[in-house]
PDB file of N, CA and C in Angstrom:
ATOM      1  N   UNK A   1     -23.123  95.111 -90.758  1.00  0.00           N
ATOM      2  CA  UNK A   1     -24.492  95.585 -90.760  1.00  0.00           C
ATOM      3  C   UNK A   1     -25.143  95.380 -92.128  1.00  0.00           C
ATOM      4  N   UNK A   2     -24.286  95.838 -93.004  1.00  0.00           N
ATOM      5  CA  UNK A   2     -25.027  96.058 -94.700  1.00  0.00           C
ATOM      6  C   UNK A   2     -25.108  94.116 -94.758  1.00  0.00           C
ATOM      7  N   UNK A   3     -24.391  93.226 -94.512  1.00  0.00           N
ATOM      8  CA  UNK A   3     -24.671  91.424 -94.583  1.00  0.00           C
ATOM      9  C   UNK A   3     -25.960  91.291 -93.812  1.00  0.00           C
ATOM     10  N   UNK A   4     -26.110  91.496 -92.656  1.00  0.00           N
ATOM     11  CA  UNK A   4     -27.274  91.474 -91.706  1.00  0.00           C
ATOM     12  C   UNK A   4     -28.583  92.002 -92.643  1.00  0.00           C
ATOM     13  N   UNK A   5     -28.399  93.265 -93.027  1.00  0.00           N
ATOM     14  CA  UNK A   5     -29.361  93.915 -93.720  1.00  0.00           C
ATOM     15  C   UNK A   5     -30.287  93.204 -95.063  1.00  0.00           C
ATOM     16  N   UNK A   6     -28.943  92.138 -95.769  1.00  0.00           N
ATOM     17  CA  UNK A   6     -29.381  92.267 -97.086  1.00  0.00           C
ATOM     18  C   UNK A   6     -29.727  90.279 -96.615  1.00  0.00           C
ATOM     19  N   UNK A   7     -29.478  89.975 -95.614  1.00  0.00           N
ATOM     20  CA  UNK A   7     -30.012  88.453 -95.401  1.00  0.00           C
ATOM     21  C   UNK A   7     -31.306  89.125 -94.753  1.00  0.00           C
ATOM     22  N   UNK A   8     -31.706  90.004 -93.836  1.00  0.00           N
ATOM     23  CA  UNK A   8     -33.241  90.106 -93.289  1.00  0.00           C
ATOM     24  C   UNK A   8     -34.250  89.943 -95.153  1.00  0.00           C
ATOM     25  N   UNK A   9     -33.288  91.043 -95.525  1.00  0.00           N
ATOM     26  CA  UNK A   9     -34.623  91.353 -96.699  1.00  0.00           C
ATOM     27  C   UNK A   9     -34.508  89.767 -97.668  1.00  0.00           C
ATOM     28  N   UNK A  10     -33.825  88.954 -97.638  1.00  0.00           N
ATOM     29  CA  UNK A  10     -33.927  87.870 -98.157  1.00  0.00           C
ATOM     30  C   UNK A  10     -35.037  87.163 -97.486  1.00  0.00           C
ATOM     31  N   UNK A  11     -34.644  86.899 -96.311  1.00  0.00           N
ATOM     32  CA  UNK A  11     -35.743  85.909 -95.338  1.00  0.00           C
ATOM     33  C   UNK A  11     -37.280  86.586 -95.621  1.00  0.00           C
ATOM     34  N   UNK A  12     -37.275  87.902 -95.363  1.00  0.00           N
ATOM     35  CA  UNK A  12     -38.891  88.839 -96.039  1.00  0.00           C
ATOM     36  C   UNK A  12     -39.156  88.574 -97.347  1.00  0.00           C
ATOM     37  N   UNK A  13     -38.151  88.165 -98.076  1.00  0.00           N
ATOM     38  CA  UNK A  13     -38.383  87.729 -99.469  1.00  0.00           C
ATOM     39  C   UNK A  13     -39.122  86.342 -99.342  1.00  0.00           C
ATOM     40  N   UNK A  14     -38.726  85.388 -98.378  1.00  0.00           N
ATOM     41  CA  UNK A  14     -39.077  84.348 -98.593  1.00  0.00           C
ATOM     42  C   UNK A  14     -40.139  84.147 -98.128  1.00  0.00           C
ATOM     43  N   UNK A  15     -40.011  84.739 -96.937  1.00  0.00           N
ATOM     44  CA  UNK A  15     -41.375  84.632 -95.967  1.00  0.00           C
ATOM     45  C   UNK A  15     -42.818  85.212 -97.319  1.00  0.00           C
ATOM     46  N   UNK A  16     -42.077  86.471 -97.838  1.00  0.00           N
ATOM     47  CA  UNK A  16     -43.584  86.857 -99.137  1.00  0.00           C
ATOM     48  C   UNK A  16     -43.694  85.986 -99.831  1.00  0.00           C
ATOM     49  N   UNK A  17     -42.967  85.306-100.246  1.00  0.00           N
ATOM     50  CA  UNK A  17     -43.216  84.288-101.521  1.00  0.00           C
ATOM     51  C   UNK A  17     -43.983  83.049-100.973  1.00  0.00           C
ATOM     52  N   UNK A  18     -43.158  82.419 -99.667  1.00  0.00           N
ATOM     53  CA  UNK A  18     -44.443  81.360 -99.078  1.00  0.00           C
ATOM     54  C   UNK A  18     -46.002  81.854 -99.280  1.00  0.00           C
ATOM     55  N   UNK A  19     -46.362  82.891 -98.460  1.00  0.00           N
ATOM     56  CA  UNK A  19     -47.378  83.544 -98.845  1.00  0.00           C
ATOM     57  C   UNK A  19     -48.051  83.621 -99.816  1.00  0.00           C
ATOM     58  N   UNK A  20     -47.495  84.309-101.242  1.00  0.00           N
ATOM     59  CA  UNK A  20     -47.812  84.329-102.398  1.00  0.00           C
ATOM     60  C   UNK A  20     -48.237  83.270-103.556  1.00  0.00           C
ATOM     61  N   UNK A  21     -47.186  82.085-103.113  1.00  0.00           N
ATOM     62  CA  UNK A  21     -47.452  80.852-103.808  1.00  0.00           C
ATOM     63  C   UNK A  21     -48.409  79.915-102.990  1.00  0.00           C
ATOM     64  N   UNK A  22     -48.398  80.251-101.543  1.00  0.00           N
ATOM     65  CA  UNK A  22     -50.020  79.329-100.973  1.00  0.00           C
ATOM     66  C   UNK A  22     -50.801  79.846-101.413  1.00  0.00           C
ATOM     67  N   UNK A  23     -51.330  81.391-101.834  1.00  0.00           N
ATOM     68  CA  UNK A  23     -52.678  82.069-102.233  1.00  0.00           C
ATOM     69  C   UNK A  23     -52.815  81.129-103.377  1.00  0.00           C
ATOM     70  N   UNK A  24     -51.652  81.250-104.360  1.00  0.00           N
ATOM     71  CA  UNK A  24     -52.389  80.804-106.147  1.00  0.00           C
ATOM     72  C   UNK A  24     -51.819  79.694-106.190  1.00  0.00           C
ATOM     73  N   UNK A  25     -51.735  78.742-105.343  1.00  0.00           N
ATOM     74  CA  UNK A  25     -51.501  77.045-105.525  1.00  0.00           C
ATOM     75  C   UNK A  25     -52.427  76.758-106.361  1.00  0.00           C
ATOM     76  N   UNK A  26     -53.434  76.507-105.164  1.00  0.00           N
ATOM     77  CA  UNK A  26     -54.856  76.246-105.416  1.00  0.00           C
ATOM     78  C   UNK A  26     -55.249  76.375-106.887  1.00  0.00           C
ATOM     79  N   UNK A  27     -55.371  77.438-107.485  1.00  0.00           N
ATOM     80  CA  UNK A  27     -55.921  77.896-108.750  1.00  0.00           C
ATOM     81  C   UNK A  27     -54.888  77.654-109.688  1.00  0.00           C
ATOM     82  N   UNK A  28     -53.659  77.557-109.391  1.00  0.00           N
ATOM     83  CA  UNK A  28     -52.877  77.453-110.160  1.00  0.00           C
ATOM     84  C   UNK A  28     -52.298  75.416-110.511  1.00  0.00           C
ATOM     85  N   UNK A  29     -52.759  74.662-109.965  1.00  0.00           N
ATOM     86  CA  UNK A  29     -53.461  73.374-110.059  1.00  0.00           C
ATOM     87  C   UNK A  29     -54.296  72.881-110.141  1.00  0.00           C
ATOM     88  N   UNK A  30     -55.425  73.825-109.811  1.00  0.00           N
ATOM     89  CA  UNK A  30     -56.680  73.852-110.559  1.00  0.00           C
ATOM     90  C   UNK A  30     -56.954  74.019-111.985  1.00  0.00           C
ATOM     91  N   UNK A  31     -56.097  74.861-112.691  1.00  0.00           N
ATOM     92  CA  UNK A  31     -56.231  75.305-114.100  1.00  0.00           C
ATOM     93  C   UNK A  31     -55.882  74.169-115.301  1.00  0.00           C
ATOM     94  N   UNK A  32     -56.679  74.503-116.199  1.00  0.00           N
ATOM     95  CA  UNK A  32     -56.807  73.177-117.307  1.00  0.00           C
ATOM     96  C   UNK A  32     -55.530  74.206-118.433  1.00  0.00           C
ATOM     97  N   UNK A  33     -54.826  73.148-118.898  1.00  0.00           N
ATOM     98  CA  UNK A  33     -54.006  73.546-119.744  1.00  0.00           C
ATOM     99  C   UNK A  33     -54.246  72.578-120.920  1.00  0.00           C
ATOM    100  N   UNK A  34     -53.939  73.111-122.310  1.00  0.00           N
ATOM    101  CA  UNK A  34     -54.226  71.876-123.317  1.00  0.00           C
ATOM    102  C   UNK A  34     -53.216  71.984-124.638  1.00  0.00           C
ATOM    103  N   UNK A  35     -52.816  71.067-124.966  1.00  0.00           N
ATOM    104  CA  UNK A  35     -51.607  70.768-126.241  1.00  0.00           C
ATOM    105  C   UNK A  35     -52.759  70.453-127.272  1.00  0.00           C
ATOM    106  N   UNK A  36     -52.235  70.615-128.370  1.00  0.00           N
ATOM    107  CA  UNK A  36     -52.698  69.975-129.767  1.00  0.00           C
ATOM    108  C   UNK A  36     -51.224  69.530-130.682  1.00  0.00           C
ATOM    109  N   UNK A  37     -52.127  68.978-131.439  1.00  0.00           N
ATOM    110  CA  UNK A  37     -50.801  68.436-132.436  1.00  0.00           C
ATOM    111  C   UNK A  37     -50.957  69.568-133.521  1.00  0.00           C
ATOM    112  N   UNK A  38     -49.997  69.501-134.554  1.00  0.00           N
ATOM    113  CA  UNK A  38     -50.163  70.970-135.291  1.00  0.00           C
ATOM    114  C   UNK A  38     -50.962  71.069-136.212  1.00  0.00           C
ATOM    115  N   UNK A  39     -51.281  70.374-135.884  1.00  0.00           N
ATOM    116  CA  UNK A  39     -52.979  70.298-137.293  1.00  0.00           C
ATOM    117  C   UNK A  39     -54.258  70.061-136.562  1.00  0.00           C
ATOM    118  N   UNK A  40     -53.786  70.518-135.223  1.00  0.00           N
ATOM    119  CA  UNK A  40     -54.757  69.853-134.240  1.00  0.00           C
ATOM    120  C   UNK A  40     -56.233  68.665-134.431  1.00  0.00           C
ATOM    121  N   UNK A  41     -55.432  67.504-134.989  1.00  0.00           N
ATOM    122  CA  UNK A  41     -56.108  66.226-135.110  1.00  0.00           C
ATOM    123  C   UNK A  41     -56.362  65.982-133.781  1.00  0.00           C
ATOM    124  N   UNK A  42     -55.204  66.120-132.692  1.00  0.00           N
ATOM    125  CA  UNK A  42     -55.128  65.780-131.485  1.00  0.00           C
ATOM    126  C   UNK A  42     -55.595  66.623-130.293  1.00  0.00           C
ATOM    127  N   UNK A  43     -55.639  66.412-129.505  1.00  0.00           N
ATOM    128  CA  UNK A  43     -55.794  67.359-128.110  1.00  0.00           C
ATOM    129  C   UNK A  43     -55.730  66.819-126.643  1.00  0.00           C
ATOM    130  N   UNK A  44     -54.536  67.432-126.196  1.00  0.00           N
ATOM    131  CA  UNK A  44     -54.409  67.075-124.659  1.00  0.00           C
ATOM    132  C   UNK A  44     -54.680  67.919-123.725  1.00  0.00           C
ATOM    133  N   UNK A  45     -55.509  67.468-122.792  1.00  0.00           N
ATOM    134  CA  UNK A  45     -55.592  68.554-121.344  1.00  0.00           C
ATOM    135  C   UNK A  45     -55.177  68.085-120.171  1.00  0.00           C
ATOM    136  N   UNK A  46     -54.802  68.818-119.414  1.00  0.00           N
ATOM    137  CA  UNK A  46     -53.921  68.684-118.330  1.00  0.00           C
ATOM    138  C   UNK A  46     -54.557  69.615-117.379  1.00  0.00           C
ATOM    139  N   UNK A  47     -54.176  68.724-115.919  1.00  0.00           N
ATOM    140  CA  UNK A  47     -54.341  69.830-114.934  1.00  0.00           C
ATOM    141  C   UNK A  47     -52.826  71.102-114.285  1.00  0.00           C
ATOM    142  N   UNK A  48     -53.096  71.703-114.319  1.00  0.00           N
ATOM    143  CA  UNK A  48     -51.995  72.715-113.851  1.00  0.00           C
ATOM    144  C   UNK A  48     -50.565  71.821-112.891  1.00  0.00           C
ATOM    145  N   UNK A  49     -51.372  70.715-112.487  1.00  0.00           N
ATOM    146  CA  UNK A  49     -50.312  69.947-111.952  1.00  0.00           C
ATOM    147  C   UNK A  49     -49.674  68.755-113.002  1.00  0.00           C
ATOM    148  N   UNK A  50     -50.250  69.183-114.115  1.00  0.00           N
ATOM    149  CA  UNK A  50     -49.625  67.404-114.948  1.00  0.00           C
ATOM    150  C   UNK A  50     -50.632  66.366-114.807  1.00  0.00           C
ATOM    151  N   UNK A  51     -51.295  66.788-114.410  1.00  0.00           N
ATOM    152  CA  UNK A  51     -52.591  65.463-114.385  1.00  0.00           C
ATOM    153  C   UNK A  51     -53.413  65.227-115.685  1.00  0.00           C
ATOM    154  N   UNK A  52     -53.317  64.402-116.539  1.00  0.00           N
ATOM    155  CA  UNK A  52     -54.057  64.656-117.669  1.00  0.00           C
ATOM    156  C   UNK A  52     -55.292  63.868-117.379  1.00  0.00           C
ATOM    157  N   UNK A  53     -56.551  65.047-117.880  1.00  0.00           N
ATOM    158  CA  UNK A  53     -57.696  64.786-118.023  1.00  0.00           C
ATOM    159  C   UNK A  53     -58.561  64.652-119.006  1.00  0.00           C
ATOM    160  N   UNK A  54     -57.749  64.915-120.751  1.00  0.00           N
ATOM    161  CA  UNK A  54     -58.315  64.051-121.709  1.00  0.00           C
ATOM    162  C   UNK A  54     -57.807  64.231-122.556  1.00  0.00           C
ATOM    163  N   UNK A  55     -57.856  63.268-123.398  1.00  0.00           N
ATOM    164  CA  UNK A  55     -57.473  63.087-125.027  1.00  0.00           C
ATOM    165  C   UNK A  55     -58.601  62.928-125.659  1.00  0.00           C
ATOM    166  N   UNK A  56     -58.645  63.729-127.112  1.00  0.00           N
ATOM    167  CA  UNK A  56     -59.731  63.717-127.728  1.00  0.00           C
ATOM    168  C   UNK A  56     -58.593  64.056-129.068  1.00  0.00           C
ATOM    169  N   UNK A  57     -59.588  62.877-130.195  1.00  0.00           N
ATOM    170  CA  UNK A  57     -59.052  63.032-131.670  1.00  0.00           C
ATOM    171  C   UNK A  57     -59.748  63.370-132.412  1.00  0.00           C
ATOM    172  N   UNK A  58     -59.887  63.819-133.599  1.00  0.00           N
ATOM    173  CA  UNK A  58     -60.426  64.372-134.976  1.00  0.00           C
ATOM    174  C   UNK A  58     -60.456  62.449-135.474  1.00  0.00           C
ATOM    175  N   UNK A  59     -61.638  62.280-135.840  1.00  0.00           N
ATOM    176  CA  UNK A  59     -62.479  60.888-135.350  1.00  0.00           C
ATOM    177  C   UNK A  59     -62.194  60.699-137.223  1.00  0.00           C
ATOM    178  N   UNK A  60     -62.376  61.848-138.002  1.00  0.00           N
ATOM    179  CA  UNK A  60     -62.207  61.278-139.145  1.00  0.00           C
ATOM    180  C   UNK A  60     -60.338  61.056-139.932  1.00  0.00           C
ATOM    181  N   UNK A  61     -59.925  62.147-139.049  1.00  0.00           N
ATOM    182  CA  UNK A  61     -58.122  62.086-139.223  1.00  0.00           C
ATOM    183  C   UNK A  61     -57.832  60.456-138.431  1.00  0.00           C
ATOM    184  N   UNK A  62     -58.611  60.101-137.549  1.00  0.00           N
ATOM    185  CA  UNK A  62     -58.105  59.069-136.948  1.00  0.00           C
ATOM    186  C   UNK A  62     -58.386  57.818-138.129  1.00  0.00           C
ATOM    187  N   UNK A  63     -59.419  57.594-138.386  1.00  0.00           N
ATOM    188  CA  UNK A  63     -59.894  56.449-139.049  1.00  0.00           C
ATOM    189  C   UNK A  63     -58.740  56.220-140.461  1.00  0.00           C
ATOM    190  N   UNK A  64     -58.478  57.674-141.042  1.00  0.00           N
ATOM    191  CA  UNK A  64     -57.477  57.237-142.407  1.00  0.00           C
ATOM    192  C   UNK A  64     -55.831  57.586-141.671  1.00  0.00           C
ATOM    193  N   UNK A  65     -55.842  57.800-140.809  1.00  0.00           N
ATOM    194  CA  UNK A  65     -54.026  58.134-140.438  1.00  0.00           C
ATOM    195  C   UNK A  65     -53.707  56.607-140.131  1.00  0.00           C
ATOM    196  N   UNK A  66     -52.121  56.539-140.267  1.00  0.00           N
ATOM    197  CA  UNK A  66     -51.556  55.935-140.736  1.00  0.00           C
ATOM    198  C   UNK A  66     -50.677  55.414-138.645  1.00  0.00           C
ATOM    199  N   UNK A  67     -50.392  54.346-138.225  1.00  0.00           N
ATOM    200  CA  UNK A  67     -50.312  54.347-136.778  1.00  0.00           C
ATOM    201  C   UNK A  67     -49.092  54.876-136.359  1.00  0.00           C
ATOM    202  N   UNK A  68     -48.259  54.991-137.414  1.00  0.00           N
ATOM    203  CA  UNK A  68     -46.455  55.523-137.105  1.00  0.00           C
ATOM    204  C   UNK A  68     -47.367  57.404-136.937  1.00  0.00           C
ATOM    205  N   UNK A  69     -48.004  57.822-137.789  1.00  0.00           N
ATOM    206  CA  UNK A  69     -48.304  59.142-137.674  1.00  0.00           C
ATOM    207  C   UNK A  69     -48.854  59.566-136.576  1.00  0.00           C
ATOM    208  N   UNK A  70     -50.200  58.386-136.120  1.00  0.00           N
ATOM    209  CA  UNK A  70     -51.173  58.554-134.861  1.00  0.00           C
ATOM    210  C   UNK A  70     -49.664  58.768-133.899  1.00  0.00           C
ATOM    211  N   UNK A  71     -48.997  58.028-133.548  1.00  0.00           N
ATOM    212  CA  UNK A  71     -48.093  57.496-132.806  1.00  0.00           C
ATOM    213  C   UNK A  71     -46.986  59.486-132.356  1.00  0.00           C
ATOM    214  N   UNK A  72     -47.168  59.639-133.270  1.00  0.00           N
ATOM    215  CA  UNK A  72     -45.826  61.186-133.883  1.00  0.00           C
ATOM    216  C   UNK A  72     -47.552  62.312-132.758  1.00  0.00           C
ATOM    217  N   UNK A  73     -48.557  62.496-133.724  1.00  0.00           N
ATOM    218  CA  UNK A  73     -49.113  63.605-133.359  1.00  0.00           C
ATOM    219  C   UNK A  73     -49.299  63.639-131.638  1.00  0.00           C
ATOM    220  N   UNK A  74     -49.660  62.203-131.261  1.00  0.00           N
ATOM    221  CA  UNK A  74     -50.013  61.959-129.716  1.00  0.00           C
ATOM    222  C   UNK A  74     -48.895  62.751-128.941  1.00  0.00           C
ATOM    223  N   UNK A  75     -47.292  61.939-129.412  1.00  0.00           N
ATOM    224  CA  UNK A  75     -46.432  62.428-128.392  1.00  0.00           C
ATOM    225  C   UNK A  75     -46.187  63.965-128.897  1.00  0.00           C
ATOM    226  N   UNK A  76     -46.303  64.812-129.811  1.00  0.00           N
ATOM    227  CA  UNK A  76     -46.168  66.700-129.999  1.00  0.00           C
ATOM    228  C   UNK A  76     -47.083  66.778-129.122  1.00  0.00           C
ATOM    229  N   UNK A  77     -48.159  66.055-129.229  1.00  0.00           N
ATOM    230  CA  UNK A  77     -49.213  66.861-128.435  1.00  0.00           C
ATOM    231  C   UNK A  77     -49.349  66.850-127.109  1.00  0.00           C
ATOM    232  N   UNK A  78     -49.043  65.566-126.238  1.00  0.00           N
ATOM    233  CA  UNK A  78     -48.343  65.864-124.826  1.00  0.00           C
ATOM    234  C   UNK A  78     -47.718  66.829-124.876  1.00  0.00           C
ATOM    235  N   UNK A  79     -46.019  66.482-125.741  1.00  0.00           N
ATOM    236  CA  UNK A  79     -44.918  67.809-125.567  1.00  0.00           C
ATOM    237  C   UNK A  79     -45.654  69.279-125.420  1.00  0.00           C
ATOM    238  N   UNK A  80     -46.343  69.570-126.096  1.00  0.00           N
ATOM    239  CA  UNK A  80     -47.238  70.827-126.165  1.00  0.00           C
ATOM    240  C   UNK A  80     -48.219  71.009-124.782  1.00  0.00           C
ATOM    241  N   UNK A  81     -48.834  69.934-124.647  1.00  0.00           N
ATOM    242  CA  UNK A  81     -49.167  70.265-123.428  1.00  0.00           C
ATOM    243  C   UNK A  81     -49.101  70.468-121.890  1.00  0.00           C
ATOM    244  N   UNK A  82     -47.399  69.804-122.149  1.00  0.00           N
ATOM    245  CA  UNK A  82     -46.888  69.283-120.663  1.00  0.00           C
ATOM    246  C   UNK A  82     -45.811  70.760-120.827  1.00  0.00           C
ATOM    247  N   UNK A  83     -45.712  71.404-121.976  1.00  0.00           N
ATOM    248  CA  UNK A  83     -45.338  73.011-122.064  1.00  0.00           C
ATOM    249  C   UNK A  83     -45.920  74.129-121.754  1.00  0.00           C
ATOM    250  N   UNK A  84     -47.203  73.982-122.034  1.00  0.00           N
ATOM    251  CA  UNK A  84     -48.506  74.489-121.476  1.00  0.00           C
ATOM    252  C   UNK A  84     -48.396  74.544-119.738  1.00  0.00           C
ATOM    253  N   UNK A  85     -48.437  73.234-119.184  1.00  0.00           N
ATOM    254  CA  UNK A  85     -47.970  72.883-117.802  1.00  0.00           C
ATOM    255  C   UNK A  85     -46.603  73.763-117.366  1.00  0.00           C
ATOM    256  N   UNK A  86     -46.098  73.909-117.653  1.00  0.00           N
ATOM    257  CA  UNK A  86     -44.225  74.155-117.421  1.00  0.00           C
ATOM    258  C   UNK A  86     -44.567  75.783-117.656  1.00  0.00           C
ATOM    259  N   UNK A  87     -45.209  76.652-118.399  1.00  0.00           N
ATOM    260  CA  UNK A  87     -45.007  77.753-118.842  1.00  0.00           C
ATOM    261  C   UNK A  87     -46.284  78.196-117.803  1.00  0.00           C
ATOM    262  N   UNK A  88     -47.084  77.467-117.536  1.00  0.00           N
ATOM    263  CA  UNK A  88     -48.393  78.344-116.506  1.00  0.00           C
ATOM    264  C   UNK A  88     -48.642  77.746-115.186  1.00  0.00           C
ATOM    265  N   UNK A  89     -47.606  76.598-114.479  1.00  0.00           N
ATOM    266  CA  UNK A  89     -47.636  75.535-113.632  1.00  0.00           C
ATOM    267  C   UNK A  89     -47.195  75.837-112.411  1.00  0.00           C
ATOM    268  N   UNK A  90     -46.857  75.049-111.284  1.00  0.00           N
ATOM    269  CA  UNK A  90     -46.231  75.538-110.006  1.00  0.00           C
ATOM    270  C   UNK A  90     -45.212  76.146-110.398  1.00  0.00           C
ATOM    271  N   UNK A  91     -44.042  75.303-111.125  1.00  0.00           N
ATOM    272  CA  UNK A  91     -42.967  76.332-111.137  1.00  0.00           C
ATOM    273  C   UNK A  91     -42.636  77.473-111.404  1.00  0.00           C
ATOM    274  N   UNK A  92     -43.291  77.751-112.652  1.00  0.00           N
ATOM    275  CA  UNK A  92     -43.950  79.199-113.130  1.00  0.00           C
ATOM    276  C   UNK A  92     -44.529  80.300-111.865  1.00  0.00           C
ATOM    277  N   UNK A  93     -44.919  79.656-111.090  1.00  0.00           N
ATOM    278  CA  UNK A  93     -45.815  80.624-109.961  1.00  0.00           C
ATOM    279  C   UNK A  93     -44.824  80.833-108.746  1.00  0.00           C
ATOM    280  N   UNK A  94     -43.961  79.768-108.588  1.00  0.00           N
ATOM    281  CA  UNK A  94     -42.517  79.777-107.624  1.00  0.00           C
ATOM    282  C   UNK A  94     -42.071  80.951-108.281  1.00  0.00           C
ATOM    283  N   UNK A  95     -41.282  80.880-109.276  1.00  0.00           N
ATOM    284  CA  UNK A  95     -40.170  81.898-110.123  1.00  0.00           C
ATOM    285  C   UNK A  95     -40.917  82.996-110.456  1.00  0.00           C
ATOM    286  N   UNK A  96     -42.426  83.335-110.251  1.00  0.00           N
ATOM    287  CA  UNK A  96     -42.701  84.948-110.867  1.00  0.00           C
ATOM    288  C   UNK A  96     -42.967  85.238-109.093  1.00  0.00           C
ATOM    289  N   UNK A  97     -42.656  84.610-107.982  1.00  0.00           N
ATOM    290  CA  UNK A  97     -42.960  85.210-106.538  1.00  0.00           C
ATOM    291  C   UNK A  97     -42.036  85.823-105.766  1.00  0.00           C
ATOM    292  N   UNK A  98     -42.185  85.926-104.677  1.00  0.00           N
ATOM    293  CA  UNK A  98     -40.634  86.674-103.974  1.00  0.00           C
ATOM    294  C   UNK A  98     -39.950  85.847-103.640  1.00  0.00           C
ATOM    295  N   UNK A  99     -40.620  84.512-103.508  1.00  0.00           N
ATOM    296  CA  UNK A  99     -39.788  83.099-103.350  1.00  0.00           C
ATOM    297  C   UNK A  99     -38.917  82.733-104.482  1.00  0.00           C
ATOM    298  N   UNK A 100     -39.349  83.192-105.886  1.00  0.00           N
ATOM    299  CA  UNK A 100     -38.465  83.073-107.042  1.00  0.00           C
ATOM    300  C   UNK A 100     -37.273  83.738-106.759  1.00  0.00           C
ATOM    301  N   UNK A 101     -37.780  84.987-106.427  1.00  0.00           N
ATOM    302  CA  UNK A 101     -36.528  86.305-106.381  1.00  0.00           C
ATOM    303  C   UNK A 101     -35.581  85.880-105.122  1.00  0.00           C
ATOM    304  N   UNK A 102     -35.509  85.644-104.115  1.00  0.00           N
ATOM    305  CA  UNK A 102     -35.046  84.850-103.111  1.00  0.00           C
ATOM    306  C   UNK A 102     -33.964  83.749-103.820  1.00  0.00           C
ATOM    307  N   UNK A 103     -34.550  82.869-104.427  1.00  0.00           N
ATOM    308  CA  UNK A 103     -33.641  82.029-104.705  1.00  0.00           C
ATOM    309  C   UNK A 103     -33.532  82.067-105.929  1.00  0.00           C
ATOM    310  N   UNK A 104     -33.367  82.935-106.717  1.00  0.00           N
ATOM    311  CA  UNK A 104     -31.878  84.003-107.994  1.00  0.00           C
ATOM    312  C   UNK A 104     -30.825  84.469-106.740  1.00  0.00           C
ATOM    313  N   UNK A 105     -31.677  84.891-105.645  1.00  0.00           N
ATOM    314  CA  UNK A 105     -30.269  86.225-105.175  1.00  0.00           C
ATOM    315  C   UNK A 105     -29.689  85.001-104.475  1.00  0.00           C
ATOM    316  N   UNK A 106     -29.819  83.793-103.998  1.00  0.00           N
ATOM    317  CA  UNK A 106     -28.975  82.568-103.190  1.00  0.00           C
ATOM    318  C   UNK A 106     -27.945  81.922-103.897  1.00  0.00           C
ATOM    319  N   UNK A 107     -28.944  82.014-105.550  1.00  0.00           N
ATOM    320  CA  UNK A 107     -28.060  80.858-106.326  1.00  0.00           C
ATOM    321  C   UNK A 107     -26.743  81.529-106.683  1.00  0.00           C
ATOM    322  N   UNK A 108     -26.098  82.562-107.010  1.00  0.00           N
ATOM    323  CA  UNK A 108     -24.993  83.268-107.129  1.00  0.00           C
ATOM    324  C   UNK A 108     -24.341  83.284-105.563  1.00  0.00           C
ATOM    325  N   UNK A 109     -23.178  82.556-105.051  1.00  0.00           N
ATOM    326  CA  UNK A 109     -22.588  82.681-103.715  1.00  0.00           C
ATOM    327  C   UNK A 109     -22.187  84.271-104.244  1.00  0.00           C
ATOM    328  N   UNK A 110     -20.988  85.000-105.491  1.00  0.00           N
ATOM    329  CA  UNK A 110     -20.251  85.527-105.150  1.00  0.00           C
ATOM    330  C   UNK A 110     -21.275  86.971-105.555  1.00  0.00           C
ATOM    331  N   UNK A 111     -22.542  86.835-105.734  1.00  0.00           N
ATOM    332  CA  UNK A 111     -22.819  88.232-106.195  1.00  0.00           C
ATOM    333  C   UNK A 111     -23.526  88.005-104.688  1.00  0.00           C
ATOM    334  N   UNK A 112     -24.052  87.264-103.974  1.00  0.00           N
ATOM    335  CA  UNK A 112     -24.679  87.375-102.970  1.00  0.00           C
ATOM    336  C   UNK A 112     -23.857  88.018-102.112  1.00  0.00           C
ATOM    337  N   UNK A 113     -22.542  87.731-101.707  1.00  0.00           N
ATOM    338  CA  UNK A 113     -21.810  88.310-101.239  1.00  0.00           C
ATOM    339  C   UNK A 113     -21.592  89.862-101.313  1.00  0.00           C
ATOM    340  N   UNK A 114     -21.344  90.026-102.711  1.00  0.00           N
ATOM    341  CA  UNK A 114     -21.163  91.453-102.967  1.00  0.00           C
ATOM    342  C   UNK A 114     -22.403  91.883-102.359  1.00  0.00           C
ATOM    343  N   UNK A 115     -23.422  91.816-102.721  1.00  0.00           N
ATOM    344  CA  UNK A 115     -25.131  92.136-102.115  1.00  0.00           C
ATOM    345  C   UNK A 115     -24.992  92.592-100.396  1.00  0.00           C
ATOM    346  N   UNK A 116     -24.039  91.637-100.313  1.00  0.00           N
ATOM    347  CA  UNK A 116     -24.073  91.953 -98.642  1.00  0.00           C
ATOM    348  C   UNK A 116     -22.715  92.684 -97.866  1.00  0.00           C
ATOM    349  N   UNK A 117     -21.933  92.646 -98.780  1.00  0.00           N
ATOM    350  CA  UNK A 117     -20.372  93.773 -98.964  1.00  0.00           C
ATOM    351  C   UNK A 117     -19.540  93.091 -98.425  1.00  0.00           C
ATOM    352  N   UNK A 118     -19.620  91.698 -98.512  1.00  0.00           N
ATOM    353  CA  UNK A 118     -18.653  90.833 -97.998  1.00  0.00           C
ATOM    354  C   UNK A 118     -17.416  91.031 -98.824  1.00  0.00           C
ATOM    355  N   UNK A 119     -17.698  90.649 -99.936  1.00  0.00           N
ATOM    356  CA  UNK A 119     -16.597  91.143-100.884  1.00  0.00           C
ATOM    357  C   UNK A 119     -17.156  92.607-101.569  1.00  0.00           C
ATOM    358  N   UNK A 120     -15.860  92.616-102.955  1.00  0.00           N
ATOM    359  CA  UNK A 120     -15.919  93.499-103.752  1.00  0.00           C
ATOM    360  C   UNK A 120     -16.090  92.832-105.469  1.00  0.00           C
TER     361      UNK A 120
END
């Protein structure tokens, strides 16, 4: 009974989280995220899905920087922004839902077990 019990409230887990993550897809791939380089010469924006929608430079850092440097700030500043993506993105919205919590309690076979008193 207590195995039966603790797989229903899993499947209700999942079933909420489908739910939860169709409401804030939408907005949550909708949302502009943006990197800079650390002197912010640079700037990247992104859509919540990884879609980048612009680069924009500091026009006078560009004209005297040096192309090994242009070359360094561009890729921090993706990294930064494709972190931006990763920290506020689908996956982010999977793992804070009941669909997250669902699959923590799957990924452990032997605590799942205990969960359900299969073992000890």
């Amino acid at each position: 009974m207590a195995a039966l019990t603790r797989l229903l409230e899993i499947v209700e887990a999942i079933e909420r989280g489908i739910d939860e993550v169709s409401s804030g897809l939408q907005a949550t791939l909708g949302a502009t995220h943006t990197g800079h380089s650390p002197h912010r010469e640079v700037t990247v924006t992104m859509t919540g899905g990884g879609e980048l929608t612009g680069v924009r430079f500091d026009r006078a850092w560009l004209r005297r920087a040096h192309d090994a440097n242009i070359g360094r700030q561009v890729a921090a500043t993706f990294r930064a922004a494709y972190g931006e993506v990763a920290a506020h993105g689908v996956d982010q919205l999977v793992a804070n839902s009941s669909l997250g919590q669902a699959r923590r309690a799957l990924q452990d076979p032997f605590e799942l077990a205990r969960s359900m008193r299969i073992t000890r």
